[in-house]
PDB file of N, CA and C in Angstrom:
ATOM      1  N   UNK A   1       4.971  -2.374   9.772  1.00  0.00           N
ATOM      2  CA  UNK A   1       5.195  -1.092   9.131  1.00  0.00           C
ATOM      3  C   UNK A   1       4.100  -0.114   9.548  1.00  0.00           C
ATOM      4  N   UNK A   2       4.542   1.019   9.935  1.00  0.00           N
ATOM      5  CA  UNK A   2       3.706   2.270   9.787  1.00  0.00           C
ATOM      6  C   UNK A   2       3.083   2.776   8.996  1.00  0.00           C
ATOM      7  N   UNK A   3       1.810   2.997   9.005  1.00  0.00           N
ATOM      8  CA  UNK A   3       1.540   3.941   8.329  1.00  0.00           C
ATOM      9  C   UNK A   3       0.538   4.862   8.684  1.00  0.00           C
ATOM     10  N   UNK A   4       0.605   6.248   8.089  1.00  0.00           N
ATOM     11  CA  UNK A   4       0.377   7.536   8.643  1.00  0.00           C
ATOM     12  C   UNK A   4      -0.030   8.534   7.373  1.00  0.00           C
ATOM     13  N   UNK A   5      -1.157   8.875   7.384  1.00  0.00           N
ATOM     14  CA  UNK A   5      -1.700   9.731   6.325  1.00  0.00           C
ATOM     15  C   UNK A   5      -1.443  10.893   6.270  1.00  0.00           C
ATOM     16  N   UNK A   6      -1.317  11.912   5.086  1.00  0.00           N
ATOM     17  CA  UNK A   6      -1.556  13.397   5.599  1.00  0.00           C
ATOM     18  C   UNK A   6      -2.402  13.543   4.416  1.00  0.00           C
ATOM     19  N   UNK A   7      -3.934  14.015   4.284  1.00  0.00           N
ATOM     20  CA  UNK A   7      -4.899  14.142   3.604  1.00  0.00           C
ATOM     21  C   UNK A   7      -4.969  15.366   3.153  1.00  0.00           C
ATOM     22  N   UNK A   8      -4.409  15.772   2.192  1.00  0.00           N
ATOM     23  CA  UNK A   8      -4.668  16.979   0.985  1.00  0.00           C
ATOM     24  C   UNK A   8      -5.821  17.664   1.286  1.00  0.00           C
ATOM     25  N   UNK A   9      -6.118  18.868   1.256  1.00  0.00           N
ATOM     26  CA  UNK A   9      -6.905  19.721   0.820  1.00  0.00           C
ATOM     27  C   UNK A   9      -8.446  19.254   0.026  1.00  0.00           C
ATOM     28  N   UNK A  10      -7.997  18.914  -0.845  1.00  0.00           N
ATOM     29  CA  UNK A  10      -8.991  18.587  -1.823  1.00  0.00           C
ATOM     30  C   UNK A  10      -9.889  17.074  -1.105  1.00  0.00           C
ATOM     31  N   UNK A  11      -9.159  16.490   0.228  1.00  0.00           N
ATOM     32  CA  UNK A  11     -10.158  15.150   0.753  1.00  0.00           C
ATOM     33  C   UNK A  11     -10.622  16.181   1.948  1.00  0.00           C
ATOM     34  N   UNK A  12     -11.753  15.756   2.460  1.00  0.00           N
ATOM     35  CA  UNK A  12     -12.899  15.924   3.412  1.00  0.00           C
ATOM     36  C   UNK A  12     -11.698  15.977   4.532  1.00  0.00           C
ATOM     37  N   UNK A  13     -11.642  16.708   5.044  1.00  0.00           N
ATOM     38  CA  UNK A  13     -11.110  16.273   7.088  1.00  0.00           C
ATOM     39  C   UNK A  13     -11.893  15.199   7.821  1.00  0.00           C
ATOM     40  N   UNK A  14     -13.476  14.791   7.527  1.00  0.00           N
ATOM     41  CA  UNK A  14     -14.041  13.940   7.912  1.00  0.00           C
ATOM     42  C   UNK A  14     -13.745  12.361   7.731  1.00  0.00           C
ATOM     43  N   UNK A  15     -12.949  12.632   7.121  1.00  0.00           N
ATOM     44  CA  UNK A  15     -12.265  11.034   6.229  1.00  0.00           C
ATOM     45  C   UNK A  15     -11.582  10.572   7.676  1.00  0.00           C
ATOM     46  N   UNK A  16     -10.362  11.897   8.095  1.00  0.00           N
ATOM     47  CA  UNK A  16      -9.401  11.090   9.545  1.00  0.00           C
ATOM     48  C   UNK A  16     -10.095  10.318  10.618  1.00  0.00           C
ATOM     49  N   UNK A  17     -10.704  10.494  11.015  1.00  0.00           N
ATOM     50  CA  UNK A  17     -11.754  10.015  12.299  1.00  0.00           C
ATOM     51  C   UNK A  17     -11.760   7.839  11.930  1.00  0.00           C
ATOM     52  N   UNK A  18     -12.139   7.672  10.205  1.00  0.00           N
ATOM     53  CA  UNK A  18     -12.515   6.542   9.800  1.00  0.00           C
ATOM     54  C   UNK A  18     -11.470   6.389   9.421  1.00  0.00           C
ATOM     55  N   UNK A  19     -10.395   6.500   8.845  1.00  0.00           N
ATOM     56  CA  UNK A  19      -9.106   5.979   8.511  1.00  0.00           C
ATOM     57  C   UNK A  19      -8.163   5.985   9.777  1.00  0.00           C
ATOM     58  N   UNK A  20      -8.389   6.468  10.713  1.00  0.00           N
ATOM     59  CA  UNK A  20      -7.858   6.219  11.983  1.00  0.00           C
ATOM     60  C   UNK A  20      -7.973   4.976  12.531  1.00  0.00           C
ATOM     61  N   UNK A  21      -9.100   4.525  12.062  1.00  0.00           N
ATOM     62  CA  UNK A  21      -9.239   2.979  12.292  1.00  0.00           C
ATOM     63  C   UNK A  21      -8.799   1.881  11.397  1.00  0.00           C
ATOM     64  N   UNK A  22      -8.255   2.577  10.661  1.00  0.00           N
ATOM     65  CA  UNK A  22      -7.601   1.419   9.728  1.00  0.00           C
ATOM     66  C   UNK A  22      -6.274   1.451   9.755  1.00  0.00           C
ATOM     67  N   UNK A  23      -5.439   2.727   9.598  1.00  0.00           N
ATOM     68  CA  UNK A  23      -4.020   3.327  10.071  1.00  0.00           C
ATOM     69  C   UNK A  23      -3.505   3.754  10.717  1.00  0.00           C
ATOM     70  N   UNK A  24      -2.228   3.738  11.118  1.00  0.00           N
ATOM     71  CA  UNK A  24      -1.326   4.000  12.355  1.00  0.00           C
ATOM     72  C   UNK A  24      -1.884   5.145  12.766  1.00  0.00           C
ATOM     73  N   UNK A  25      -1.898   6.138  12.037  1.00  0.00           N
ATOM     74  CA  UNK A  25      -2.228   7.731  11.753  1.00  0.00           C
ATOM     75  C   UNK A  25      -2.729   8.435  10.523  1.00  0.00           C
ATOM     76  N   UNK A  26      -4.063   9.572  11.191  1.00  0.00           N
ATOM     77  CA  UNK A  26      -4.424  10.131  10.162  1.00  0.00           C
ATOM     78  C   UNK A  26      -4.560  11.804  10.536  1.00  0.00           C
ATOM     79  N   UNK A  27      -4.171  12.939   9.587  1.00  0.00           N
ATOM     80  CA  UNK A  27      -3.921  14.123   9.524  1.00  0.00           C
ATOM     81  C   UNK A  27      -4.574  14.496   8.454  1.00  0.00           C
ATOM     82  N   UNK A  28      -5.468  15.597   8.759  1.00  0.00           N
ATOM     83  CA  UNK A  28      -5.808  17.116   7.135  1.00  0.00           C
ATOM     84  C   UNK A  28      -5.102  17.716   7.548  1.00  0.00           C
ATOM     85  N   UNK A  29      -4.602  18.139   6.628  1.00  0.00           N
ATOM     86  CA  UNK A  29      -3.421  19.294   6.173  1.00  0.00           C
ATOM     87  C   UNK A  29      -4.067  20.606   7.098  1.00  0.00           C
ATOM     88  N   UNK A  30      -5.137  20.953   6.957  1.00  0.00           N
ATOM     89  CA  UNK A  30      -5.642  21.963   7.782  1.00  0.00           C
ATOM     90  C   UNK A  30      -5.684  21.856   9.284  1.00  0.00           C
ATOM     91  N   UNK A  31      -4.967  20.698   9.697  1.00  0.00           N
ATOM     92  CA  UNK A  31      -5.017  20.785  10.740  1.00  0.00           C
ATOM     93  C   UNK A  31      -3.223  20.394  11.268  1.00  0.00           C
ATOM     94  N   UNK A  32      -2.751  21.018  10.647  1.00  0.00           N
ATOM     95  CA  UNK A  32      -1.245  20.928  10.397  1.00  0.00           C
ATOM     96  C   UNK A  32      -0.429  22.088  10.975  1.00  0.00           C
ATOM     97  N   UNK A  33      -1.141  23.066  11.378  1.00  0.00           N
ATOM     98  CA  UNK A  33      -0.933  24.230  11.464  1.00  0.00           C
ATOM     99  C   UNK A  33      -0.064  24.854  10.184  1.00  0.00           C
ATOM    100  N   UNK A  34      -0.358  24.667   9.160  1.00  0.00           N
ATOM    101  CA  UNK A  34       0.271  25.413   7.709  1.00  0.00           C
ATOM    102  C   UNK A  34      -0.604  25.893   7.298  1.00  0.00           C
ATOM    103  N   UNK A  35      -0.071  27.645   6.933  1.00  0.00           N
ATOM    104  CA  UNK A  35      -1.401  27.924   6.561  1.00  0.00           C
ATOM    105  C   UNK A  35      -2.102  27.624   5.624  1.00  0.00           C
ATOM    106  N   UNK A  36      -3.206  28.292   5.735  1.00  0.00           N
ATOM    107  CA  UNK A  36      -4.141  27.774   5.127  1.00  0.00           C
ATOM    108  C   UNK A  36      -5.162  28.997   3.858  1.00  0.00           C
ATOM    109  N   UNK A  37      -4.793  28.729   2.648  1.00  0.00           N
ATOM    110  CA  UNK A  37      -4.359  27.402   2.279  1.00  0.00           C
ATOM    111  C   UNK A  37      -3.050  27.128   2.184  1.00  0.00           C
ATOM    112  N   UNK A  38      -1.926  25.785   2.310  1.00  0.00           N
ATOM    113  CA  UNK A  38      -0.782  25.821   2.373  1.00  0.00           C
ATOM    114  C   UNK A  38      -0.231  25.344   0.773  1.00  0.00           C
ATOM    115  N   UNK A  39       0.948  25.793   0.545  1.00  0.00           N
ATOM    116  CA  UNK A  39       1.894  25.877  -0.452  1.00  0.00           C
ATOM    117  C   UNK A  39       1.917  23.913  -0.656  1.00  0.00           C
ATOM    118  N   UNK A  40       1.824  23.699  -1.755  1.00  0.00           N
ATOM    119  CA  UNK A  40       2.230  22.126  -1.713  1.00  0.00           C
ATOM    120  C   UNK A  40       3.567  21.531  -1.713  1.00  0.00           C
ATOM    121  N   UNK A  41       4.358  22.521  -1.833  1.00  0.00           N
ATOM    122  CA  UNK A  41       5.647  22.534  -0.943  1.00  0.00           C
ATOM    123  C   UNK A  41       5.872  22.505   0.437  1.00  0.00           C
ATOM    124  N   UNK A  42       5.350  23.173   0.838  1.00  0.00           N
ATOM    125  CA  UNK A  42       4.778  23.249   2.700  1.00  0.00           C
ATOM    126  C   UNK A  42       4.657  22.029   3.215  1.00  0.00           C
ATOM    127  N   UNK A  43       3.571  21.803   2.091  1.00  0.00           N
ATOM    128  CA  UNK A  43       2.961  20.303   2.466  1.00  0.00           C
ATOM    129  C   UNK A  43       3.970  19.037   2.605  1.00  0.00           C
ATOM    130  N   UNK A  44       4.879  19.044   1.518  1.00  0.00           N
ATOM    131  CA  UNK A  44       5.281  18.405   0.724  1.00  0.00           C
ATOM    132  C   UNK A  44       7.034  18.058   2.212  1.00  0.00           C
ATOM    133  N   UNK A  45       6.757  19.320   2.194  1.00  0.00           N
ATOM    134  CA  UNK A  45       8.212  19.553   3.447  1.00  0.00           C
ATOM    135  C   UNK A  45       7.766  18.928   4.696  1.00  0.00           C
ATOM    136  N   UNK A  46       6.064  19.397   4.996  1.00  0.00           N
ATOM    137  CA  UNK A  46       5.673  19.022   6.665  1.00  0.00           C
ATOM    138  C   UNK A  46       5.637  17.468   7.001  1.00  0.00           C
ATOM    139  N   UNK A  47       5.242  16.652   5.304  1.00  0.00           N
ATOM    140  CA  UNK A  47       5.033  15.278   5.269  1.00  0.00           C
ATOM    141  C   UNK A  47       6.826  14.526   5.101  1.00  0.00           C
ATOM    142  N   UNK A  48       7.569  15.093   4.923  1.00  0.00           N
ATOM    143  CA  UNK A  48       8.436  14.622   4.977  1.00  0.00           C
ATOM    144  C   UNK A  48       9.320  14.831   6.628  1.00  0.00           C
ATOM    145  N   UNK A  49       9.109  16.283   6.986  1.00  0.00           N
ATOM    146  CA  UNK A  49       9.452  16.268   8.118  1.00  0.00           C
ATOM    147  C   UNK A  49       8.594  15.322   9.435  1.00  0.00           C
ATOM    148  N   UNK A  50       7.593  14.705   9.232  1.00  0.00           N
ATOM    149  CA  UNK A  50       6.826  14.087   9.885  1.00  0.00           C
ATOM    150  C   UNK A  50       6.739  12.594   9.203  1.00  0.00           C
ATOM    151  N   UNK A  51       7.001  12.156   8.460  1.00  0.00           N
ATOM    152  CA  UNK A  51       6.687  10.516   7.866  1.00  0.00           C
ATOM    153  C   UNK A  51       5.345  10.244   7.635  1.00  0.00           C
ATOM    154  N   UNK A  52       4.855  11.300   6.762  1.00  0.00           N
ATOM    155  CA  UNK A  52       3.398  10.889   6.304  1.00  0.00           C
ATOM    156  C   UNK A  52       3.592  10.981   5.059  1.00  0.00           C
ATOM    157  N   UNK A  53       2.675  10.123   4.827  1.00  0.00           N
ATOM    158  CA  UNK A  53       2.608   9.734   3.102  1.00  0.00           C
ATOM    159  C   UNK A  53       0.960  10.468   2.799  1.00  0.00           C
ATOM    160  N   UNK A  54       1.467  11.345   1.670  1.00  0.00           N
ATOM    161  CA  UNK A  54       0.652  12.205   1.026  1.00  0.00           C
ATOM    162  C   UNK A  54      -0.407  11.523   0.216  1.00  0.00           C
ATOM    163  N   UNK A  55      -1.842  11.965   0.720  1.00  0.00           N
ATOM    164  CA  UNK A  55      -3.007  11.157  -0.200  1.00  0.00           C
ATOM    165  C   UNK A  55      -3.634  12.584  -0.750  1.00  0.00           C
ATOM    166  N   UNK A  56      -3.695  12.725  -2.210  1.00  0.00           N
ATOM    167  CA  UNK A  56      -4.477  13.703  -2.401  1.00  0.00           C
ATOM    168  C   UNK A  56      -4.777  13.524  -3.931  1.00  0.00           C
ATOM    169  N   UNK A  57      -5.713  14.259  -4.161  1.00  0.00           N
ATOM    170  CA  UNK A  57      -6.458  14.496  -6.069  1.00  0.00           C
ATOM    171  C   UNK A  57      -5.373  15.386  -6.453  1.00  0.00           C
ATOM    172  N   UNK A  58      -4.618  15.765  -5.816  1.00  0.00           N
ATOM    173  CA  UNK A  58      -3.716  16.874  -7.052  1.00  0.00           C
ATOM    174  C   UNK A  58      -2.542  16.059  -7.823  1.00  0.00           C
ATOM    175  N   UNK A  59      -2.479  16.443  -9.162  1.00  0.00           N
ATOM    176  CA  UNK A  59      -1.340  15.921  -9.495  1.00  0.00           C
ATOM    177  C   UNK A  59      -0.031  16.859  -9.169  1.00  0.00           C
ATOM    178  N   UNK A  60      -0.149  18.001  -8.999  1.00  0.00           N
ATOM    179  CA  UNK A  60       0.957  18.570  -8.805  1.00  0.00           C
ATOM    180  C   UNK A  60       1.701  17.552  -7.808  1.00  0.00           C
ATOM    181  N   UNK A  61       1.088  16.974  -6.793  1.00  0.00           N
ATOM    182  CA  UNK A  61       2.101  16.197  -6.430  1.00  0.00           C
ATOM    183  C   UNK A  61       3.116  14.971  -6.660  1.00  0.00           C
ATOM    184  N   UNK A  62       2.394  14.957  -8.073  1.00  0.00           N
ATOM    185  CA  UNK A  62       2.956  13.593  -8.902  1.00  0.00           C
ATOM    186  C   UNK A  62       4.282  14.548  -9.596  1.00  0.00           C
ATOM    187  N   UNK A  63       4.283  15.893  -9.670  1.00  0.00           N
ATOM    188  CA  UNK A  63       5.488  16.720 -10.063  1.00  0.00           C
ATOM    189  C   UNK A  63       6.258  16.604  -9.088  1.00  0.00           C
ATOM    190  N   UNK A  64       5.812  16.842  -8.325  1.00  0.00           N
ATOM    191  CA  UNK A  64       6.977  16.920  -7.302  1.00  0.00           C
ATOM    192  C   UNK A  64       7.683  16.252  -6.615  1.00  0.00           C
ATOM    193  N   UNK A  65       7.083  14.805  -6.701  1.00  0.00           N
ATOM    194  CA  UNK A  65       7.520  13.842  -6.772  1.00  0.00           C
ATOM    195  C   UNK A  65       8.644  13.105  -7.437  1.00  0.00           C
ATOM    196  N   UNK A  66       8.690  13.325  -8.861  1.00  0.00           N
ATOM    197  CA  UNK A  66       9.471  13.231  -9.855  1.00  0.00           C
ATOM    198  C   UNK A  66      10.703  14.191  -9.726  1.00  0.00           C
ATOM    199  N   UNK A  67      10.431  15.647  -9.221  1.00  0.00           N
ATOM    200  CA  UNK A  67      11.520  16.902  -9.274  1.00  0.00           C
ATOM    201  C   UNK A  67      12.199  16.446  -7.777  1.00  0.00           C
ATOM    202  N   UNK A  68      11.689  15.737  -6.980  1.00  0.00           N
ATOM    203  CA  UNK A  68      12.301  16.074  -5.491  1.00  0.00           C
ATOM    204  C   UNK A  68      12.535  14.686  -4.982  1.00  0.00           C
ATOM    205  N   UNK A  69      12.245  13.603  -5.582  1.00  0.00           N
ATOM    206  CA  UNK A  69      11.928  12.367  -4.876  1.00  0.00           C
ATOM    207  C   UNK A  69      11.337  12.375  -3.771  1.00  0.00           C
ATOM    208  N   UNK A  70      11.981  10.939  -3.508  1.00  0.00           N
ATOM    209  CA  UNK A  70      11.052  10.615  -1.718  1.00  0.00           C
ATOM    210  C   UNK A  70      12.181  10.371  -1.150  1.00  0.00           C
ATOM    211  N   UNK A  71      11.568  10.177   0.216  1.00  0.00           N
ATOM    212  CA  UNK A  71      10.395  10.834   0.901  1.00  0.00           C
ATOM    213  C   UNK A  71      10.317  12.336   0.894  1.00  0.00           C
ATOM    214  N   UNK A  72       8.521  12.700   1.137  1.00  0.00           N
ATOM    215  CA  UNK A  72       7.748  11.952   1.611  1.00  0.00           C
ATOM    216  C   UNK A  72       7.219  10.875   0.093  1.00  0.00           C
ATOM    217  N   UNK A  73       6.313   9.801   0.027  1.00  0.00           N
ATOM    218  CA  UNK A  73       5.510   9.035  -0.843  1.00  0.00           C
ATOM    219  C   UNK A  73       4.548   9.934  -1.052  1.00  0.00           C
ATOM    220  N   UNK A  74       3.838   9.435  -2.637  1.00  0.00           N
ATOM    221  CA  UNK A  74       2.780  10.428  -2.607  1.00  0.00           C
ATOM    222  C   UNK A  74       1.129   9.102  -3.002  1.00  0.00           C
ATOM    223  N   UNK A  75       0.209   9.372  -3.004  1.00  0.00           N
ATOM    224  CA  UNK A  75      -0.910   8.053  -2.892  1.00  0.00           C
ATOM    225  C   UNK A  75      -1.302   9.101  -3.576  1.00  0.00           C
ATOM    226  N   UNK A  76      -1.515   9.577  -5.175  1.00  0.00           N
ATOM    227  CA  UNK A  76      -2.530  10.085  -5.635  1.00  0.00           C
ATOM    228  C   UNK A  76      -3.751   9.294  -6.520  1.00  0.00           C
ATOM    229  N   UNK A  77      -5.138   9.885  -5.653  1.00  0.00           N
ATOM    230  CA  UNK A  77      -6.483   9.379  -6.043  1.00  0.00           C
ATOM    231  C   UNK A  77      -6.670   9.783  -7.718  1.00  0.00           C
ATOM    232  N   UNK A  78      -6.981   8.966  -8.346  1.00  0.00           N
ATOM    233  CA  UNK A  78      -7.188   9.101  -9.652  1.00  0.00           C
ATOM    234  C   UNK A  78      -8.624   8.611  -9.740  1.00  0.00           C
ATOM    235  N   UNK A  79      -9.302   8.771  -8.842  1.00  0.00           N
ATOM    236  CA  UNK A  79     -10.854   8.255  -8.840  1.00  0.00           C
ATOM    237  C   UNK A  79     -11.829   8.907  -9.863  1.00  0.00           C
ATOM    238  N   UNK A  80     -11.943  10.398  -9.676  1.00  0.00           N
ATOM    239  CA  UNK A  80     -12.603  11.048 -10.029  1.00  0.00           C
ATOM    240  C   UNK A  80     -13.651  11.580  -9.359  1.00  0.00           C
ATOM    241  N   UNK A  81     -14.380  12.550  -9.557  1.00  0.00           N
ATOM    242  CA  UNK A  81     -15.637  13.115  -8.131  1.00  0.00           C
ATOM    243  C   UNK A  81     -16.298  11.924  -7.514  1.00  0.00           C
ATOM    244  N   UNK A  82     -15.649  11.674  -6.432  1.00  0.00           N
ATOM    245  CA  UNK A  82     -16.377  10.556  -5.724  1.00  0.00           C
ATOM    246  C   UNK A  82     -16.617  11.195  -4.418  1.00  0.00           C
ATOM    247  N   UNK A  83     -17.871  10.347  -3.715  1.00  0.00           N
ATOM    248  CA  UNK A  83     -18.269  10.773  -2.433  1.00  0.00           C
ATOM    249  C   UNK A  83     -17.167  10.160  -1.289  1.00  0.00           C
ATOM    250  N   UNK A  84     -17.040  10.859  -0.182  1.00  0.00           N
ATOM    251  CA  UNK A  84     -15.917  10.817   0.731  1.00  0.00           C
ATOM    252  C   UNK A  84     -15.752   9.337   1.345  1.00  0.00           C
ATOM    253  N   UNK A  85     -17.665   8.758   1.246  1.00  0.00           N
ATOM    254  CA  UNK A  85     -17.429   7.149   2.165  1.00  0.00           C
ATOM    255  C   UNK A  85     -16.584   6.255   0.821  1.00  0.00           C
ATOM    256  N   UNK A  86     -16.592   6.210  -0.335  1.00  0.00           N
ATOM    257  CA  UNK A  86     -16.309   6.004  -1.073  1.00  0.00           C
ATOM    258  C   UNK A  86     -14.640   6.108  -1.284  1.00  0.00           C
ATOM    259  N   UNK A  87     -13.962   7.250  -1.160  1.00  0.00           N
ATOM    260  CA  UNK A  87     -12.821   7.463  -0.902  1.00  0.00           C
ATOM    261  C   UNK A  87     -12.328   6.678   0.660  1.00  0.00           C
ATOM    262  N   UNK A  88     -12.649   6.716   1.146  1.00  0.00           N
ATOM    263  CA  UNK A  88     -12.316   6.094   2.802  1.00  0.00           C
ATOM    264  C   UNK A  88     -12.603   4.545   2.152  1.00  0.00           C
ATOM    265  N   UNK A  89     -13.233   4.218   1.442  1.00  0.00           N
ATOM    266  CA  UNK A  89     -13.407   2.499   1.370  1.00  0.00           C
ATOM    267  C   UNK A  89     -12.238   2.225   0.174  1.00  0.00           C
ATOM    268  N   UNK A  90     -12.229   2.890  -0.526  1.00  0.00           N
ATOM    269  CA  UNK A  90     -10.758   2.625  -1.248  1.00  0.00           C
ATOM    270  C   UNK A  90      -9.522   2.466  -0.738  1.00  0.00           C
ATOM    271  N   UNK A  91      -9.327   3.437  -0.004  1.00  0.00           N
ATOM    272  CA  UNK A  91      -8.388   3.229   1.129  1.00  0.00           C
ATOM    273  C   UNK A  91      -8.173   2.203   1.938  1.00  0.00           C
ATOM    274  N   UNK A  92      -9.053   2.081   2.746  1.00  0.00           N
ATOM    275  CA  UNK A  92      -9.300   0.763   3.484  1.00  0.00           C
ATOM    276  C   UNK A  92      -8.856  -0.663   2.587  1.00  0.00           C
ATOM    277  N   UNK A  93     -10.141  -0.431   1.344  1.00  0.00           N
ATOM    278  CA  UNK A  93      -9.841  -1.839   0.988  1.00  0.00           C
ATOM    279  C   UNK A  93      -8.502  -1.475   0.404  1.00  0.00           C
ATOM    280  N   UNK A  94      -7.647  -1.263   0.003  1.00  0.00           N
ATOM    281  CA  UNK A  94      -6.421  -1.160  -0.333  1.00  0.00           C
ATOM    282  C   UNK A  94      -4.713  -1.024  -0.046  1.00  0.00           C
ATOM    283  N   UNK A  95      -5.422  -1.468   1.585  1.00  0.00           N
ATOM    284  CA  UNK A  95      -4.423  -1.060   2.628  1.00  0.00           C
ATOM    285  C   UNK A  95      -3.141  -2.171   2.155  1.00  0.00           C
ATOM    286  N   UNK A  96      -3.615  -2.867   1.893  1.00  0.00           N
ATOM    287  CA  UNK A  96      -2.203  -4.203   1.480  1.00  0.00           C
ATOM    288  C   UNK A  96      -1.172  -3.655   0.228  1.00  0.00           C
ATOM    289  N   UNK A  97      -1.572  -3.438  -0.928  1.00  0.00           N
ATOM    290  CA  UNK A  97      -1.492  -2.251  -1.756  1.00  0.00           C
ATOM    291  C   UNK A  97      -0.225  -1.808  -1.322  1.00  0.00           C
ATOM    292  N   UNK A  98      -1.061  -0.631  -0.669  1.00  0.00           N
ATOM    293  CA  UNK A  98      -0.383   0.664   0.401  1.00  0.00           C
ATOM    294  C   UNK A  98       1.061   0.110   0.850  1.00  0.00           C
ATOM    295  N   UNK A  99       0.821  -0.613   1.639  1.00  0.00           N
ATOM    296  CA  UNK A  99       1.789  -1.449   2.619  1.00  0.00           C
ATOM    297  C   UNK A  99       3.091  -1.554   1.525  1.00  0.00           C
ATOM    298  N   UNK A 100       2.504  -2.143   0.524  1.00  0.00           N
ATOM    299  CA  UNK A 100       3.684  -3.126  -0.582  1.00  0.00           C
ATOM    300  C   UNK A 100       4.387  -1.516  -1.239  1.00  0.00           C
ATOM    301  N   UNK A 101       3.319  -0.544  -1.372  1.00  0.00           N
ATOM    302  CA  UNK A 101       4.032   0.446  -2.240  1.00  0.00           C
ATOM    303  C   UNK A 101       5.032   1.415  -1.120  1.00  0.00           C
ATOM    304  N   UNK A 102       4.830   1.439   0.301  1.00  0.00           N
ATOM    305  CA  UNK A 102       5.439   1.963   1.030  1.00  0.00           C
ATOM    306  C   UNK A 102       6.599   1.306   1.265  1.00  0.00           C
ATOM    307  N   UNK A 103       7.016   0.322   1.358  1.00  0.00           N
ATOM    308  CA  UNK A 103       8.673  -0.952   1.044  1.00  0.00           C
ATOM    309  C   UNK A 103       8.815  -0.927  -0.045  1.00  0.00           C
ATOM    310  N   UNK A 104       8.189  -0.705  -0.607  1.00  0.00           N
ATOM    311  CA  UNK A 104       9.358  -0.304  -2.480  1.00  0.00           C
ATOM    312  C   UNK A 104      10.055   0.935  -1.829  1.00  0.00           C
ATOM    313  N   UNK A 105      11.243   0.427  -2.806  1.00  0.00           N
ATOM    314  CA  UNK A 105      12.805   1.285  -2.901  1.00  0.00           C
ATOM    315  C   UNK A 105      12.571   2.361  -3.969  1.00  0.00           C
ATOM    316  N   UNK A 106      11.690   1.772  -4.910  1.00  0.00           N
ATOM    317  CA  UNK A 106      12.034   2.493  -6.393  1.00  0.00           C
ATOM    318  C   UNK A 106      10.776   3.244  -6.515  1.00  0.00           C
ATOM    319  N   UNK A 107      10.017   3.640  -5.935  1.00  0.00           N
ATOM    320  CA  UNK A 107       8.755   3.955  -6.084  1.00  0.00           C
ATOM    321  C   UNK A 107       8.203   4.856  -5.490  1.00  0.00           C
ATOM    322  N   UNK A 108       7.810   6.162  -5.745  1.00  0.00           N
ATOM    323  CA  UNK A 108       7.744   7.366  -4.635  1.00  0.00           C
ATOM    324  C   UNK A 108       6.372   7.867  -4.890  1.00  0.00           C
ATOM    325  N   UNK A 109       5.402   7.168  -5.874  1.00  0.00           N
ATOM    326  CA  UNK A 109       4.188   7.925  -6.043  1.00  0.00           C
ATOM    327  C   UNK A 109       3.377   6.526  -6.715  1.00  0.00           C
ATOM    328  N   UNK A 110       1.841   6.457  -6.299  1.00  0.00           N
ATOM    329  CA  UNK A 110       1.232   5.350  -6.423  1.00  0.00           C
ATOM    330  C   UNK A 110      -0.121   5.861  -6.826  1.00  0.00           C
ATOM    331  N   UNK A 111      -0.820   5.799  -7.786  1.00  0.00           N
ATOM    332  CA  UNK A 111      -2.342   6.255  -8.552  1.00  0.00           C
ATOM    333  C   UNK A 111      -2.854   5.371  -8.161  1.00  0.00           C
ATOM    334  N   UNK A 112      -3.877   5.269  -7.523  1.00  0.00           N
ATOM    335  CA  UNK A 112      -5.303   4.514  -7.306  1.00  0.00           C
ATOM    336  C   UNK A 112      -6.245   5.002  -8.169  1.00  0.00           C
ATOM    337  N   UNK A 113      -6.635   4.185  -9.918  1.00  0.00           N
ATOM    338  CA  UNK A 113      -7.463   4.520 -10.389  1.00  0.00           C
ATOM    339  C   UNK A 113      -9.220   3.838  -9.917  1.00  0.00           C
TER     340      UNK A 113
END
C-alpha cells in the first residue's frame, strides 16, 4: 500500500524531507501550488485529486470529513504544541497504525492523541 502525505499548514514544511524516508510521499500544502493561504476545501479537493491523505492540527478537517466523506482520509494530530522532531516521530512510529487506518472501508478520519 501507498502512502503519501499532504501536510497542513499548521505542520513545519521541514517535516517532508524526514517523512520522505519513511513514506511513499511527502507534500506541504505550500508547496502545492494553492494559494497561499489555501481554502481547506482547496486542500481538501487537491488531496483527493492527488491520493494524499491529509495530516494536520485543524479540526475543521474532521468537519469535513463527516460533511463530504472520503476520500481524501484525514490523520488529525491531537498532540498538542509539540516540537516538529516530535511530530515526525509520531508519525514514523505509527506508520502500521496508518497503514491499517488507510484499508478501512468505514473510516475516513483517524486522531493521533
Amino acid at each position: 500500500m501507498q502512502i503519501s502525505l499532504l501536510l497542513d499548514a499548521n505542520l513545519s514544511w521541514r517535516s517532508v524531507t524526514v517523512l520522505k524516508n519513511h513514506y511513499d510521499d511527502c507534500i506541504h500544502v505550500d508547496n502545492t501550488g494553492l494559494p497561499c493561504p489555501a481554502k481547506d476545501t482547496e486542500i481538501w479537493d487537491y488531496a483527493r485529486k492527488h491520493e494524499l491523505l491529509i495530516v494536520t492540527n485543524d479540526e475543521d478537517f474532521l468537519q469535513l470529513s463527516v460533511v463530504k466523506g472520503f476520500p481524501p482520509k484525514v490523520l488529525l494530530l491531537r498532540t498538542g504544541n509539540q516540537s516538529r522532531k516530535f511530530i515526525e516521530q509520531t508519525l514514523i512510529n505509527l506508520k502500521k497504525h496508518i497503514e491499517i487506518f488507510l484499508e478501512s472501508s468505514e473510516h475516513g478520519a483517524l486522531e493521533l492523541i
